[in-house]
N, C-alpha and C. Protein backbone atom coordinates (compact mmCIF):
# COMPACT_ATOMS: atom_id res chain seq x y z
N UNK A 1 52.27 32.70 -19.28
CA UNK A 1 52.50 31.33 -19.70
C UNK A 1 51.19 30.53 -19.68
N UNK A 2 50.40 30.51 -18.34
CA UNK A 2 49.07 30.24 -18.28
C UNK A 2 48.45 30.71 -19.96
N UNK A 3 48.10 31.79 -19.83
CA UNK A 3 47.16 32.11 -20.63
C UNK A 3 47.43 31.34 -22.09
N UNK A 4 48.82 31.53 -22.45
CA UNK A 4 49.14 30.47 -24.21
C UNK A 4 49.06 29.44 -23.99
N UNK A 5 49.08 28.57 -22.88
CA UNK A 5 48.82 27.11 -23.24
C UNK A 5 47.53 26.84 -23.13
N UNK A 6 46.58 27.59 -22.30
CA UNK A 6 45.14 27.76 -22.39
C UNK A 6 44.56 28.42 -24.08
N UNK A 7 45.10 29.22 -24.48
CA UNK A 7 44.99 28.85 -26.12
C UNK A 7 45.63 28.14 -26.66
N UNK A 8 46.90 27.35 -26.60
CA UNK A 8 46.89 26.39 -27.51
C UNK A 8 46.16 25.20 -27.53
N UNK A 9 45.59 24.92 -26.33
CA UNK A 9 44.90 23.93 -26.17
C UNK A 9 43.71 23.60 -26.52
N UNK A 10 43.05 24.98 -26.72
CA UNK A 10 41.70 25.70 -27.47
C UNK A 10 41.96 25.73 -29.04
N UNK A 11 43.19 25.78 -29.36
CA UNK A 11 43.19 26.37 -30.85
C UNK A 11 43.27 24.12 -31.01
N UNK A 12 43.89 23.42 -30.27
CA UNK A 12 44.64 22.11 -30.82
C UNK A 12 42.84 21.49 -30.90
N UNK A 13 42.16 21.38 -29.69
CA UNK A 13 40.79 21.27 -30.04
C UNK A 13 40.12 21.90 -31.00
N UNK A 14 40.22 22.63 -31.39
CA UNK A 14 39.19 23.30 -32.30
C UNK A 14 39.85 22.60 -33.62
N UNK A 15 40.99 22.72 -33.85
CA UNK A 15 41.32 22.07 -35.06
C UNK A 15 41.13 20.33 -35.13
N UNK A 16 40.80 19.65 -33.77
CA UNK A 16 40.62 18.51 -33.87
C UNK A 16 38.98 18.00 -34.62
N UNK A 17 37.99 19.58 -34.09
CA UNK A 17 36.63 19.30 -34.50
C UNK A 17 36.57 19.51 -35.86
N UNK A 18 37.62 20.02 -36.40
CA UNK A 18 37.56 20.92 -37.56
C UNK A 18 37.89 19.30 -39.04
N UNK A 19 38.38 18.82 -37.92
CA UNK A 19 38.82 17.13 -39.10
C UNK A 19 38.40 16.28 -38.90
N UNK A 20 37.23 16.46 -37.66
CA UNK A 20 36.12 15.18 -37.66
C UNK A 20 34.68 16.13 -38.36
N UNK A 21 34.34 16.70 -39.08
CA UNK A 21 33.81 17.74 -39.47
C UNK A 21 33.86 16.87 -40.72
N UNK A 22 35.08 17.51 -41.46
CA UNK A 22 35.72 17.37 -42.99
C UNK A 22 35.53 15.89 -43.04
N UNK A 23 36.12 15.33 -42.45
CA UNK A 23 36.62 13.14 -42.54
C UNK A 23 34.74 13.01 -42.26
N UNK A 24 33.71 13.94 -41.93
CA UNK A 24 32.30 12.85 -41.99
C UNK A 24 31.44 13.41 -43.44
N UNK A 25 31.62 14.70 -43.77
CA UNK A 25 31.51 14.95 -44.80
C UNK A 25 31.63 14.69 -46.03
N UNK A 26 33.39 14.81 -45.97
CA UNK A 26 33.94 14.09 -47.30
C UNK A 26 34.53 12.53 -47.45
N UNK A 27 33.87 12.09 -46.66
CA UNK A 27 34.26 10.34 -46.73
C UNK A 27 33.43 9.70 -47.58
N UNK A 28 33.92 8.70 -48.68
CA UNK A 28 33.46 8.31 -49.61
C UNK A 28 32.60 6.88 -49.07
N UNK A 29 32.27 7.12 -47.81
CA UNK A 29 32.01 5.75 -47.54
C UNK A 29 30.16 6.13 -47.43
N UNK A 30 29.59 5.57 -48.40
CA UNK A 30 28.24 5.85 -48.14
C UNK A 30 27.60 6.92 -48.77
N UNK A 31 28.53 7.63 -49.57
CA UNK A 31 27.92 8.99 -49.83
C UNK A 31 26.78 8.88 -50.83
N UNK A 32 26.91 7.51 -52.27
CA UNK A 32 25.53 7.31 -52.73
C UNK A 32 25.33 6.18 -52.26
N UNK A 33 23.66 6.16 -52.44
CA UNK A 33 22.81 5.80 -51.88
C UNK A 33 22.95 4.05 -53.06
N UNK A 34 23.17 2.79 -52.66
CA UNK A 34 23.27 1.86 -53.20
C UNK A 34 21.51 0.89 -53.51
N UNK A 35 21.46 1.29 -55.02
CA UNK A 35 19.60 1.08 -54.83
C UNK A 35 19.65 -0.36 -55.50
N UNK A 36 21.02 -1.22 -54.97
CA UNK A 36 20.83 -2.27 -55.55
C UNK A 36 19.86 -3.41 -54.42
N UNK A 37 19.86 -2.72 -53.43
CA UNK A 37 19.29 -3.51 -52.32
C UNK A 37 17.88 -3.15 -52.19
N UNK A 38 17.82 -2.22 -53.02
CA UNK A 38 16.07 -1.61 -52.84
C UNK A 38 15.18 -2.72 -53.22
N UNK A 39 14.90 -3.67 -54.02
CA UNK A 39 13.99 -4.63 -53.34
C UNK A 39 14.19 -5.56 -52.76
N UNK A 40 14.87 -5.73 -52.35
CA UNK A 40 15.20 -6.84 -50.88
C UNK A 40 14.65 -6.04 -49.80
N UNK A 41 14.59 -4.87 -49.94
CA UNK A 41 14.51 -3.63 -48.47
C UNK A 41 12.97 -4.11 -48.34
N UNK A 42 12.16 -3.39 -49.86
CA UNK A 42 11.18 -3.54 -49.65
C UNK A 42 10.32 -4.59 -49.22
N UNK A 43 10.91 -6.14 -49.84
CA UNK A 43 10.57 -7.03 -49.55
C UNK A 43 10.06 -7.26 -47.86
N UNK A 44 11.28 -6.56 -47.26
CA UNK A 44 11.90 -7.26 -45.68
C UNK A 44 10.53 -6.10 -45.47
N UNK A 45 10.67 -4.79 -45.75
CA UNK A 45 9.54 -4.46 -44.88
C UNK A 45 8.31 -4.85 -45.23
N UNK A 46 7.48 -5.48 -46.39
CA UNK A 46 6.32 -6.57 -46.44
C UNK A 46 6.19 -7.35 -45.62
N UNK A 47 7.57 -8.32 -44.96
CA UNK A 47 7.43 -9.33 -44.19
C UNK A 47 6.86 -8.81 -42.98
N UNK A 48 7.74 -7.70 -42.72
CA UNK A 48 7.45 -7.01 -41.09
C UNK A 48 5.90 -6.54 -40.74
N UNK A 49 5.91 -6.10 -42.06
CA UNK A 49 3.97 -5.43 -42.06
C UNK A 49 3.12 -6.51 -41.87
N UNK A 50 2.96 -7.66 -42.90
CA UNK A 50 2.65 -8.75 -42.65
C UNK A 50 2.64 -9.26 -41.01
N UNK A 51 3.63 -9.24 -40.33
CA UNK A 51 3.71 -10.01 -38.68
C UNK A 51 2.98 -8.81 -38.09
N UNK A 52 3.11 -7.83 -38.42
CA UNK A 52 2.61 -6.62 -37.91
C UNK A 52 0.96 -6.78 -38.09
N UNK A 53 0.36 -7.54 -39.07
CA UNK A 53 -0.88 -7.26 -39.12
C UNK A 53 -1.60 -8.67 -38.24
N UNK A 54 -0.46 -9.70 -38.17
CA UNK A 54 -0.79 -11.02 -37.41
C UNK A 54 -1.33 -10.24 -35.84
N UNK A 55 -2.57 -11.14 -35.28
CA UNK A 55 -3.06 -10.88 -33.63
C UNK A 55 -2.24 -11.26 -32.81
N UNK A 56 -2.41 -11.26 -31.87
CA UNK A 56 -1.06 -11.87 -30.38
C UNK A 56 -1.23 -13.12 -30.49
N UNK A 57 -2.65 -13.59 -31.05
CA UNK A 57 -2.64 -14.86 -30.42
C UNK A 57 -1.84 -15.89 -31.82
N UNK A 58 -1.95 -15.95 -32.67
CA UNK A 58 -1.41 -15.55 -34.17
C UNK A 58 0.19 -16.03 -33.61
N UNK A 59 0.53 -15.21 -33.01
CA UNK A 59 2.35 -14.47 -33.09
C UNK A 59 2.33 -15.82 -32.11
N UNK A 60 1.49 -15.77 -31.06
CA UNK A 60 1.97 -16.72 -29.65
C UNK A 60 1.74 -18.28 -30.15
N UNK A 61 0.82 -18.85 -30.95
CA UNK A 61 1.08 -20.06 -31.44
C UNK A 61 2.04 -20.40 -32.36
N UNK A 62 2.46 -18.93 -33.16
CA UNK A 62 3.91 -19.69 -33.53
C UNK A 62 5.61 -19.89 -33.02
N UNK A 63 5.36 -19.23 -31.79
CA UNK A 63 6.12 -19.33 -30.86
C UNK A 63 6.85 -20.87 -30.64
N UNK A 64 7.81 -21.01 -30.83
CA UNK A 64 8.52 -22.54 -30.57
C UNK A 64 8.82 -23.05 -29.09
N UNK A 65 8.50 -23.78 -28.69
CA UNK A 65 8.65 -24.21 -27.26
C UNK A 65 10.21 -23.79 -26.48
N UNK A 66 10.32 -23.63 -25.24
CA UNK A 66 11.78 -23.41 -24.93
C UNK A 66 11.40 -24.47 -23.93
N UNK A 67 12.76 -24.92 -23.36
CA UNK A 67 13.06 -25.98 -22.90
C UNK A 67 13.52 -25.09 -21.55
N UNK A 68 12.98 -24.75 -20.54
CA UNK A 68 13.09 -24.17 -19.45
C UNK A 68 13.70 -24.65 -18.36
N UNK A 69 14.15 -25.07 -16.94
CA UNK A 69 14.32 -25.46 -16.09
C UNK A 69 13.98 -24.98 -15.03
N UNK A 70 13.65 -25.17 -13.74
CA UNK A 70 13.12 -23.90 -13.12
C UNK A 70 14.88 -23.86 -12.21
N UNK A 71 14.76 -22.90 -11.39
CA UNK A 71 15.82 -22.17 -10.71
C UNK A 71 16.30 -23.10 -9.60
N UNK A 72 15.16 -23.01 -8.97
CA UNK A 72 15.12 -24.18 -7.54
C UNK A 72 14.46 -25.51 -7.73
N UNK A 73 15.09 -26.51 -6.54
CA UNK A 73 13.93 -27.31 -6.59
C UNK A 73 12.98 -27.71 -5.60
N UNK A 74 13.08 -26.69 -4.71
CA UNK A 74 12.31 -26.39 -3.71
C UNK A 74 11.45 -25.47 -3.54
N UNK A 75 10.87 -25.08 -3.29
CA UNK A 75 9.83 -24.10 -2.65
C UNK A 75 9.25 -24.17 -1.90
N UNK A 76 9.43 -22.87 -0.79
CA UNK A 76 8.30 -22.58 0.61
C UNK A 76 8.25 -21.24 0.65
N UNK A 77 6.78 -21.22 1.76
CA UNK A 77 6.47 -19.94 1.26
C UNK A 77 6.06 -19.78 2.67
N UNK A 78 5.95 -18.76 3.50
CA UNK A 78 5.62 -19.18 4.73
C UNK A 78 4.76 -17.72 4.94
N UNK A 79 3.62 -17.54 5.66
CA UNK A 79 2.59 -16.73 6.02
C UNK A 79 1.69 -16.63 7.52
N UNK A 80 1.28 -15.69 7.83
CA UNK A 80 1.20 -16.02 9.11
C UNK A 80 -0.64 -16.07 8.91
N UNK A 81 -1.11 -16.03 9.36
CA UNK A 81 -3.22 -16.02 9.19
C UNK A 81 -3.36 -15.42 10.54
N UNK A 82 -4.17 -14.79 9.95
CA UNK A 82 -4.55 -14.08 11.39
C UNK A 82 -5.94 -15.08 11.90
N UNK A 83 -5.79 -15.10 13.27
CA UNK A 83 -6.26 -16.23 14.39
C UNK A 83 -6.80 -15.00 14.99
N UNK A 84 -7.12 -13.95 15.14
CA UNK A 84 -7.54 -13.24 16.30
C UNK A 84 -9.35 -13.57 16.64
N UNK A 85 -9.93 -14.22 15.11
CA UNK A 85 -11.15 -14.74 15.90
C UNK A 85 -11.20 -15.91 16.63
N UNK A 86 -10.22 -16.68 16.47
CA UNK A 86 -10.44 -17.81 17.36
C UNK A 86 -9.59 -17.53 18.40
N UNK A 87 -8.76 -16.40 19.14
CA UNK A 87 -8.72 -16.53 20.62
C UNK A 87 -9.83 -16.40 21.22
N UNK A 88 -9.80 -16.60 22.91
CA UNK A 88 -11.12 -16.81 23.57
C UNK A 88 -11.71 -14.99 23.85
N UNK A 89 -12.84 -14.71 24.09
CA UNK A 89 -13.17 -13.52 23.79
C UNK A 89 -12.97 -13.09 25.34
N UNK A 90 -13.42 -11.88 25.40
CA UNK A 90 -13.37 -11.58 27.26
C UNK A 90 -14.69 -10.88 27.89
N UNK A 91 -15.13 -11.24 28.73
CA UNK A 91 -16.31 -10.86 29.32
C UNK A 91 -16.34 -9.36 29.83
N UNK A 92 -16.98 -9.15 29.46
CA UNK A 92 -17.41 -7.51 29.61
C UNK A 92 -19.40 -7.28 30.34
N UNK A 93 -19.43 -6.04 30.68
CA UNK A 93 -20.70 -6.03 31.25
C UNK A 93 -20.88 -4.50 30.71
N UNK A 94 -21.97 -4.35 30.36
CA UNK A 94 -22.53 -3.17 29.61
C UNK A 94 -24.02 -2.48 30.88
N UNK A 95 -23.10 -1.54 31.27
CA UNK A 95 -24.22 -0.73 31.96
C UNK A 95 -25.06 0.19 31.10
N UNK A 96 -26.76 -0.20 31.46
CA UNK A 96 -28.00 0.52 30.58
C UNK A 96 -28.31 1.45 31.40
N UNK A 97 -27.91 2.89 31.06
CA UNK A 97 -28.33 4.00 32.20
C UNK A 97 -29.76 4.70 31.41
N UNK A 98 -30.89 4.88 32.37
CA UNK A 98 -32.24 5.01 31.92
C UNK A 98 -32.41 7.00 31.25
N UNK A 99 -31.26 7.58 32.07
CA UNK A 99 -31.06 9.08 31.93
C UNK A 99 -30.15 9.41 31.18
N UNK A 100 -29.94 10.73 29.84
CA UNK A 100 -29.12 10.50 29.17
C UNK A 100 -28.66 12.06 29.57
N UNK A 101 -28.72 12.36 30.34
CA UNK A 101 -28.24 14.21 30.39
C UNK A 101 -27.14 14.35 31.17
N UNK A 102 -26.81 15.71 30.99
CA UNK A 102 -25.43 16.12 31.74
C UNK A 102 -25.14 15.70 33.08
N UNK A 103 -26.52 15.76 34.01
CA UNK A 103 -25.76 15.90 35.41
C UNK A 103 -25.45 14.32 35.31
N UNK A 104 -26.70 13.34 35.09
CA UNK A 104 -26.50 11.89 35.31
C UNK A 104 -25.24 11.50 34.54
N UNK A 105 -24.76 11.38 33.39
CA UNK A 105 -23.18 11.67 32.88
C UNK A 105 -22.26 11.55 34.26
N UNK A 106 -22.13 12.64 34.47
CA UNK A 106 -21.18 13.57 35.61
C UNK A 106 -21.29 12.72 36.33
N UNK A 107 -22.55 11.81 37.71
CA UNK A 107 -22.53 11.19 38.45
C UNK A 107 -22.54 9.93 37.68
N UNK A 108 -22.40 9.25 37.51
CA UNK A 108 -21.83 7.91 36.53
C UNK A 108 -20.53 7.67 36.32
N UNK A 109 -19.68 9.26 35.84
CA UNK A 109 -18.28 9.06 35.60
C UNK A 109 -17.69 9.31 37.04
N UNK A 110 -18.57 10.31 38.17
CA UNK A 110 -17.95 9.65 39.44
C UNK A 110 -18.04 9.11 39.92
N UNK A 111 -18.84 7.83 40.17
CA UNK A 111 -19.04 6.72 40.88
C UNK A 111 -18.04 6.21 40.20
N UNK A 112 -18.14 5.73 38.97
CA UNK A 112 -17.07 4.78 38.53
C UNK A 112 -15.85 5.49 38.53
N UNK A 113 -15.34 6.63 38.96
CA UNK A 113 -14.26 6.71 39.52
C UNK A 113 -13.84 6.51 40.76
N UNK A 114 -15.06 6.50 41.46
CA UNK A 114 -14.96 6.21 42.75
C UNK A 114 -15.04 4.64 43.39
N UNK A 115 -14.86 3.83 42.46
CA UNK A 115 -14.91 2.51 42.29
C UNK A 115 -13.68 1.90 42.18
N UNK A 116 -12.88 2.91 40.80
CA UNK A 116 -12.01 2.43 40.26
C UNK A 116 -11.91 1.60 39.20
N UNK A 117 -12.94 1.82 38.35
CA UNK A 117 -13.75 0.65 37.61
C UNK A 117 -12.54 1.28 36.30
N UNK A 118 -12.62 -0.21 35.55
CA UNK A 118 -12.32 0.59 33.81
C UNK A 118 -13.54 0.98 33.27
N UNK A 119 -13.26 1.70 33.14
CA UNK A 119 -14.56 1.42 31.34
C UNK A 119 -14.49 2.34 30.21
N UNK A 120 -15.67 2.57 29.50
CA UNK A 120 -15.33 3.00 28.44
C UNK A 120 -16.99 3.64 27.74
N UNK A 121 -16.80 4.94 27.88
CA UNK A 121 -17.70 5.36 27.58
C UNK A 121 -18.48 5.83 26.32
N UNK A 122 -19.35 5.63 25.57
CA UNK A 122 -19.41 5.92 23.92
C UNK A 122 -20.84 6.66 23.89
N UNK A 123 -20.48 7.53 23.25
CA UNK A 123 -21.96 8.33 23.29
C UNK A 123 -22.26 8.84 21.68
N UNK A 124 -23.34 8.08 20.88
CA UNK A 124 -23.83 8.45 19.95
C UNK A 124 -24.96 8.53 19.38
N UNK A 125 -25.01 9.91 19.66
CA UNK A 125 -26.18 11.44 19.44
C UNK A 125 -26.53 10.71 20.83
N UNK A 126 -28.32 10.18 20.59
CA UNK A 126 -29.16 10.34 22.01
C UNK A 126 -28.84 9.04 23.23
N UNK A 127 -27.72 8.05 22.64
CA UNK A 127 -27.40 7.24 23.35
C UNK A 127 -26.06 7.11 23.88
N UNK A 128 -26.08 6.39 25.14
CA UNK A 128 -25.21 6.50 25.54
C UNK A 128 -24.74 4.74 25.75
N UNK A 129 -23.63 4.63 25.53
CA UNK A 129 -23.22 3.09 25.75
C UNK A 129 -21.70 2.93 26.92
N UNK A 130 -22.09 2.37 28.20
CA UNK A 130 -21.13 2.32 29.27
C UNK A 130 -20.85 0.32 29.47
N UNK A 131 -19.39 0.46 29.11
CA UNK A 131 -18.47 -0.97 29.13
C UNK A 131 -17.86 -0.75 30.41
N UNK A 132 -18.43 -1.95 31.40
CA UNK A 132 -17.38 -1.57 32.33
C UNK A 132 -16.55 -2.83 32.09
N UNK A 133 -15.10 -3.07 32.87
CA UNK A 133 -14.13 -4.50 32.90
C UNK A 133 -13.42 -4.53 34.03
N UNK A 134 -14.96 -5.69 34.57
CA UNK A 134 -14.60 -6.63 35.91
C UNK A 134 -15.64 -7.49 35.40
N UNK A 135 -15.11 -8.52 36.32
CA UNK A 135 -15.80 -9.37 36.93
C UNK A 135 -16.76 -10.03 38.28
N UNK A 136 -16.42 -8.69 38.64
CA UNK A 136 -16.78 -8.69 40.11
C UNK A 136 -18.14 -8.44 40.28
N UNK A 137 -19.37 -9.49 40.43
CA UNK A 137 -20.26 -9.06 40.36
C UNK A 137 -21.05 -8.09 41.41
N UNK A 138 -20.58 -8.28 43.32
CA UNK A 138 -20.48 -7.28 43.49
C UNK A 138 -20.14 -5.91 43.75
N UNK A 139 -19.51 -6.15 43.01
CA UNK A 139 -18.93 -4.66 42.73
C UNK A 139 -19.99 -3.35 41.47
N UNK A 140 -20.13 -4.74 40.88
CA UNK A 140 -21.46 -4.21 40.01
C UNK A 140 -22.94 -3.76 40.65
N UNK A 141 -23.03 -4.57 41.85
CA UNK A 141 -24.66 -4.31 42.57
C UNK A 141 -23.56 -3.01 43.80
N UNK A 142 -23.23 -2.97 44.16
CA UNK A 142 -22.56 -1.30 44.78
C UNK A 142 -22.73 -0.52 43.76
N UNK A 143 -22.31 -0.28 42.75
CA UNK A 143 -22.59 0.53 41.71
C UNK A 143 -23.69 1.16 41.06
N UNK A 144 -24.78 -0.04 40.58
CA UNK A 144 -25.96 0.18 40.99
C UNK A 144 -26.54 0.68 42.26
N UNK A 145 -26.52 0.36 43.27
CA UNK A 145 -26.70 0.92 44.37
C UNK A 145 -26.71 2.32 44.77
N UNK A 146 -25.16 2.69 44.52
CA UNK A 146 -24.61 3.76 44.60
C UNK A 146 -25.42 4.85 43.20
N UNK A 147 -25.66 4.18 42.17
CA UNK A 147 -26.03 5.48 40.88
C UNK A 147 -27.82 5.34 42.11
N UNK A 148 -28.45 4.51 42.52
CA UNK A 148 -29.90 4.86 42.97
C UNK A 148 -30.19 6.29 43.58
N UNK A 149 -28.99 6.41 44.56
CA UNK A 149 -28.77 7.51 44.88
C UNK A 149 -29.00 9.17 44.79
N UNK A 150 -28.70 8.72 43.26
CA UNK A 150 -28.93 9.76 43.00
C UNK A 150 -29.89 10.12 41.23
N UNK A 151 -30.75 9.10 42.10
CA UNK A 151 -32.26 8.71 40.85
C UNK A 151 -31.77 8.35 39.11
N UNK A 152 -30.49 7.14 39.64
CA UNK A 152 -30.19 6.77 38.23
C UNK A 152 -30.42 5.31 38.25
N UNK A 153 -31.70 5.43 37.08
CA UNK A 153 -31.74 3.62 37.73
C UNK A 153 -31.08 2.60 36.53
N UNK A 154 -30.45 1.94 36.65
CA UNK A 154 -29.02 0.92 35.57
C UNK A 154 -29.56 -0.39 35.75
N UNK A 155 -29.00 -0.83 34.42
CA UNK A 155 -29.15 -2.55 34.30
C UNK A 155 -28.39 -2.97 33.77
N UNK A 156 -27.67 -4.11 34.14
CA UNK A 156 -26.38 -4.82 33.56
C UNK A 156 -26.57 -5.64 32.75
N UNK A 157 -26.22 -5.62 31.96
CA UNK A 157 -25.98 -6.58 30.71
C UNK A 157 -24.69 -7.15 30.32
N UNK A 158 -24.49 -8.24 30.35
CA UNK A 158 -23.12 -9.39 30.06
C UNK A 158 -22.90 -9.28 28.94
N UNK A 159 -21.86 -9.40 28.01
CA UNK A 159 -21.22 -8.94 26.91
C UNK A 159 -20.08 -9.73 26.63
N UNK A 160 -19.96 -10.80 25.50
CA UNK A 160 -18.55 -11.43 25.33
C UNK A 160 -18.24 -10.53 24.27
N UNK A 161 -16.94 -9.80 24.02
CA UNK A 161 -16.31 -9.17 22.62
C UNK A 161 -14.94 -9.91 22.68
């Protein structure tokens, strides 16, 4: 039972394509070509070529004004600026170590661990640049003190960033 209504349903389509086929073929609507409009056609496409050969600027002055309104009658716009140069900066002290080699390194990063100090160490190629952050000035002459020790001689330098 399946299978015949699955062909009739195939055969009822196929005969449906079979008379939209025939009805576009043999429909008398259009079949000659009406050349009573042929120069009006041509005309219209002169006009088009013509605007076609006009510049933008040409096309845009003959443009007729529109009478617009805008949407709102308000507007805001709100943005934030970045201020980060005008907060106040923070004092920093830049230790100048006179030795740039491994061992003095090594004793530098343990004193100032042995301090407890922050800092921040930057080394590029033959220099070395040491930020420490306190304020404590002596805490800074112990430090010094402490690198003499061991024949590192430092100089502090004050630093606003």
């Amino acid at each position: 039972m399946k299978k015949y209504s699955f062909f009739a349903v195939l055969a009822v389509l196929f005969l449906g394509l079979l008379v939209a086929i025939f009805s576009l073929f043999f429909s008398e609507n259009d079949i000659v070509p009406n050349f009573d409009n042929l120069q009006e056609e041509s005309e219209a496409q002169v006009s088009i070529q013509e605007q076609n050969n006009q510049t933008w600027q040409d096309r845009f002055a003959n443009l007729s004004p529109k009478n617009y309104t805008p949407a709102v009658e308000q507007f805001s716009m709100v943005f934030t600026p970045d201020t980060s140069q005008y907060q106040p900066k923070s004092k920093f002290f830049q230790l100048i170590v006179d030795k740039n080699d491994v061992y003095s390194l090594f004793c530098l990063k343990q004193t100032l661990n042995f301090f407890k100090v922050k800092y921040s160490l930057t080394s590029t190629g033959t220099n070395t640049e040491i930020f420490l952050d306190t304020d404590n000035q002596n805490l800074l002459k112990d430090i010094q003190a402490r690198l003499k020790i061991y024949d590192i001689n430092t100089q502090i330098k004050e630093i606003w960033l």
